[in-house]
C-alpha atoms as a PDB file:
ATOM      1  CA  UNK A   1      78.711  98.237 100.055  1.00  0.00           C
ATOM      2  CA  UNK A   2      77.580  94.950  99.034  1.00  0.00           C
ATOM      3  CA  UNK A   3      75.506  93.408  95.756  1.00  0.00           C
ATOM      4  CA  UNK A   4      72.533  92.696  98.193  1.00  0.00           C
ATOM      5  CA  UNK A   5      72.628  96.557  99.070  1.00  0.00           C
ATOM      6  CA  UNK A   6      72.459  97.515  94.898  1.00  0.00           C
ATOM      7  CA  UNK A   7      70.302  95.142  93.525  1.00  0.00           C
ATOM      8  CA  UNK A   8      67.379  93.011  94.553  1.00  0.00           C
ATOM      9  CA  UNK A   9      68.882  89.370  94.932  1.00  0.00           C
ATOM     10  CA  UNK A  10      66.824  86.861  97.331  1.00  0.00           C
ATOM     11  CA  UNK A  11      69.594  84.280  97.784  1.00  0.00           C
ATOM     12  CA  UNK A  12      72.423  85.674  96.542  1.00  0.00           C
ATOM     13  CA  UNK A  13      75.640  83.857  96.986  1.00  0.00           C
ATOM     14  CA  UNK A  14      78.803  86.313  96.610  1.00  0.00           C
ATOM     15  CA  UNK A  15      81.099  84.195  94.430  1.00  0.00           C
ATOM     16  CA  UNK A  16      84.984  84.740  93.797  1.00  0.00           C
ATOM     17  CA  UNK A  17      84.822  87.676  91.722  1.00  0.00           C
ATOM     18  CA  UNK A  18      83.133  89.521  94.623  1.00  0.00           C
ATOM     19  CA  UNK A  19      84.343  88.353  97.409  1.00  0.00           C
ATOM     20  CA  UNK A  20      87.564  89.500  95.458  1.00  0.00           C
ATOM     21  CA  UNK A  21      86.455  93.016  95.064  1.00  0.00           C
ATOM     22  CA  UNK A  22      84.618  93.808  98.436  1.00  0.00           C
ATOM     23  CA  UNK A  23      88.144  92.822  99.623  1.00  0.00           C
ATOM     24  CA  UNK A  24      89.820  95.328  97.522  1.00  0.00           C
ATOM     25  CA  UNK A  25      87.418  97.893  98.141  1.00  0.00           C
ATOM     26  CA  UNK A  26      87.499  97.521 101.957  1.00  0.00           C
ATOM     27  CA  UNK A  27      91.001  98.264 101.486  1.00  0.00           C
ATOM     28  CA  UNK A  28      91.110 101.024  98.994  1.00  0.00           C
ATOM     29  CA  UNK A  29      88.727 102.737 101.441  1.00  0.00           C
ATOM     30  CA  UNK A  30      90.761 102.336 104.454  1.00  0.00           C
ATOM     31  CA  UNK A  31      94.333 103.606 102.176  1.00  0.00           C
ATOM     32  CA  UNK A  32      91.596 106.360 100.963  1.00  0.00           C
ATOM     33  CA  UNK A  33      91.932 105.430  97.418  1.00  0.00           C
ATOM     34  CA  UNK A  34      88.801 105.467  96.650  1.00  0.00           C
ATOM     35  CA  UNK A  35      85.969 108.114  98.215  1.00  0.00           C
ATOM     36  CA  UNK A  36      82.060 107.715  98.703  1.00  0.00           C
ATOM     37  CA  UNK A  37      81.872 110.172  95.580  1.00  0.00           C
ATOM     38  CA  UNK A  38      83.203 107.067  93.781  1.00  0.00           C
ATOM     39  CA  UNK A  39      79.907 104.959  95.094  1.00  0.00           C
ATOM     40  CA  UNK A  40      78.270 104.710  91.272  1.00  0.00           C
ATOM     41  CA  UNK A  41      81.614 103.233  89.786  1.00  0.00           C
ATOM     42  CA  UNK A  42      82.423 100.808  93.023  1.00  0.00           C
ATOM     43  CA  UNK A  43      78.555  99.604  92.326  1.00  0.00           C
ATOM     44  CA  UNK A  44      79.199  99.472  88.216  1.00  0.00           C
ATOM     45  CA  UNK A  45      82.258  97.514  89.811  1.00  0.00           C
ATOM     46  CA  UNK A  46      80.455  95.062  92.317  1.00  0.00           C
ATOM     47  CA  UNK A  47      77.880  94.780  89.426  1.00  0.00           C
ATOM     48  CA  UNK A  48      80.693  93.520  87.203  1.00  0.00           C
ATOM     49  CA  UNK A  49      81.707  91.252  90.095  1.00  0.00           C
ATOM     50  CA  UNK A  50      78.794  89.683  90.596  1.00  0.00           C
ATOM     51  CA  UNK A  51      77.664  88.760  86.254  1.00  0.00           C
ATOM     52  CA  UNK A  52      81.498  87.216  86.521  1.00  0.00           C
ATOM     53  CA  UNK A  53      80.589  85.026  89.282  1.00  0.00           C
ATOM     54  CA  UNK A  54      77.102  84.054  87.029  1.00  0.00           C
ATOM     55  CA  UNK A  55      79.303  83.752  83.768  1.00  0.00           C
ATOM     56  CA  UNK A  56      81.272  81.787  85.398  1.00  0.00           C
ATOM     57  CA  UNK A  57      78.297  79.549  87.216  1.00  0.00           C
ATOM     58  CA  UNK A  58      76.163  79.458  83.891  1.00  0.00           C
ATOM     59  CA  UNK A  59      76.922  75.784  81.357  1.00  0.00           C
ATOM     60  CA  UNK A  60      79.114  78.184  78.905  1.00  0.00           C
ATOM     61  CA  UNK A  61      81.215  80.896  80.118  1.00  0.00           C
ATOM     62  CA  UNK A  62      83.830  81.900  78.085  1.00  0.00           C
ATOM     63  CA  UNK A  63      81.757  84.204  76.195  1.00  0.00           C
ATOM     64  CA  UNK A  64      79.864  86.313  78.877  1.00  0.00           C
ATOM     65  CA  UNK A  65      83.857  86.415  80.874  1.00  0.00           C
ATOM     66  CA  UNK A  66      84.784  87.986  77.762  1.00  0.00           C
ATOM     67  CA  UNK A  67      82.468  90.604  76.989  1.00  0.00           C
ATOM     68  CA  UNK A  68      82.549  91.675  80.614  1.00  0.00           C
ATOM     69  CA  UNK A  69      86.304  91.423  81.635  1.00  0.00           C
ATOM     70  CA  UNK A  70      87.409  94.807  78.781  1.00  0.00           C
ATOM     71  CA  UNK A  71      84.898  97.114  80.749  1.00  0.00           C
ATOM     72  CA  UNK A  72      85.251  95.550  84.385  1.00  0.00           C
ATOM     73  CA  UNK A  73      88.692  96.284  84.101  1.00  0.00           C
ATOM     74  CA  UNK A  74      88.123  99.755  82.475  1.00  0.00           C
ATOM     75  CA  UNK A  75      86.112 100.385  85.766  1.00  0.00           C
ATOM     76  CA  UNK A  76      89.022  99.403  87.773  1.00  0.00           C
ATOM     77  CA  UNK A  77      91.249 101.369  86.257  1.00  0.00           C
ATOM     78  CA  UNK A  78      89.097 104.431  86.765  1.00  0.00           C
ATOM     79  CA  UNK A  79      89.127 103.871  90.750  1.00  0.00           C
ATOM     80  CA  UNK A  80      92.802 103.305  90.571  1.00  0.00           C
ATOM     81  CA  UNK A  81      92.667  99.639  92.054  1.00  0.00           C
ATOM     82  CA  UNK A  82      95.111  98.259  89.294  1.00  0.00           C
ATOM     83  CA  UNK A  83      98.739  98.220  89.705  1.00  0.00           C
ATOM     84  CA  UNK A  84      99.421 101.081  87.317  1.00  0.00           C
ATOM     85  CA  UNK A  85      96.892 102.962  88.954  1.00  0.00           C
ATOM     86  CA  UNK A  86      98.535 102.948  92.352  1.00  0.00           C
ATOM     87  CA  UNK A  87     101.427 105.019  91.302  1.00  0.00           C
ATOM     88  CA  UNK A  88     102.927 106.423  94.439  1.00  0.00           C
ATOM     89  CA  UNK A  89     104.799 109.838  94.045  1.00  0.00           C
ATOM     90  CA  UNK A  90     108.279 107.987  94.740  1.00  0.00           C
ATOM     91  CA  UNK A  91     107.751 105.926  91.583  1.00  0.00           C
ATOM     92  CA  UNK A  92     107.040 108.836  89.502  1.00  0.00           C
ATOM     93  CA  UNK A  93     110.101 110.486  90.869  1.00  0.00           C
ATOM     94  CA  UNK A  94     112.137 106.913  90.229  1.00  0.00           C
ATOM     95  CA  UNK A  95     110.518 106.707  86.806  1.00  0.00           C
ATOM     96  CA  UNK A  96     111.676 110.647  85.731  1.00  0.00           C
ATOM     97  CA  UNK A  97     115.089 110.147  86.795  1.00  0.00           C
ATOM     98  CA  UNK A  98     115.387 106.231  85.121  1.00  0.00           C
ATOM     99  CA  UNK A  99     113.707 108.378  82.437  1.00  0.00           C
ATOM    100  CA  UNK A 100     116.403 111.521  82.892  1.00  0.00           C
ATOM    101  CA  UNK A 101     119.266 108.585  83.019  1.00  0.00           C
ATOM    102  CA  UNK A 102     117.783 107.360  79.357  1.00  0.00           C
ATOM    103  CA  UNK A 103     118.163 110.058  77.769  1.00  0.00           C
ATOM    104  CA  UNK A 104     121.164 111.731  79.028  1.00  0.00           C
ATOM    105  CA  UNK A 105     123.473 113.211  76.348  1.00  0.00           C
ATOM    106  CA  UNK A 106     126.976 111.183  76.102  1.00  0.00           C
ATOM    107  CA  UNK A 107     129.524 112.941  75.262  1.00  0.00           C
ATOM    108  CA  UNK A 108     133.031 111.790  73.800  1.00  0.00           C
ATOM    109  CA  UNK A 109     135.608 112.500  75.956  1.00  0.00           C
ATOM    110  CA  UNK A 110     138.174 112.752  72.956  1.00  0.00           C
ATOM    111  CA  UNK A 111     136.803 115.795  71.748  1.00  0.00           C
END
């Protein structure tokens, strides 16, 4: 899936941002992280992708990156293509027995 596929663009250049995430997608995909069912978020995602690369073309940027970044990275999260999203079952097992080591009782053995 590509921004020329989702919206009409004659000339479109794919900047950073979204050469960025068709990477990342192409990958999730192939790990099958994310699914076609999650098409309309990977295109709210590409769409994200692509007003970055603008922002970041257009004579002031700083305030279109920061309006779009909170929900761009929202959208991430909810196809699990950020680091905390990628949670394998291992680490939760690691993280409930760190967790289980925490919060053991200590006893004193002088009583």
């Amino acid at each position: 899936m590509t921004a020329d596929g989702l919206f009409d663009m004659p000339g479109h250049a794919a900047g950073r941002h979204e050469k960025a995430l068709q990477r990342a997608i192409e990958d999730a995909t192939a790990r099958g992280v994310i699914e076609s069912v999650d098409d309309g978020l990977v295109s709210l995602a590409l769409a994200n992708a692509t007003a970055l690369d603008s922002a970041e073309r257009s004579g002031k940027p700083a305030y279109p990156i920061a309006q779009i970044t909170g929900g761009y990275l929202d959208v991430l999260r909810a196809l699990a293509m950020t680091p905390e999203g990628r949670v394998t079952d291992a680490d939760a097992e690691l993280r409930q027995a760190l967790e289980d080591l925490g919060s053991a009782e200590v006893r004193d053995p002088a009583t």
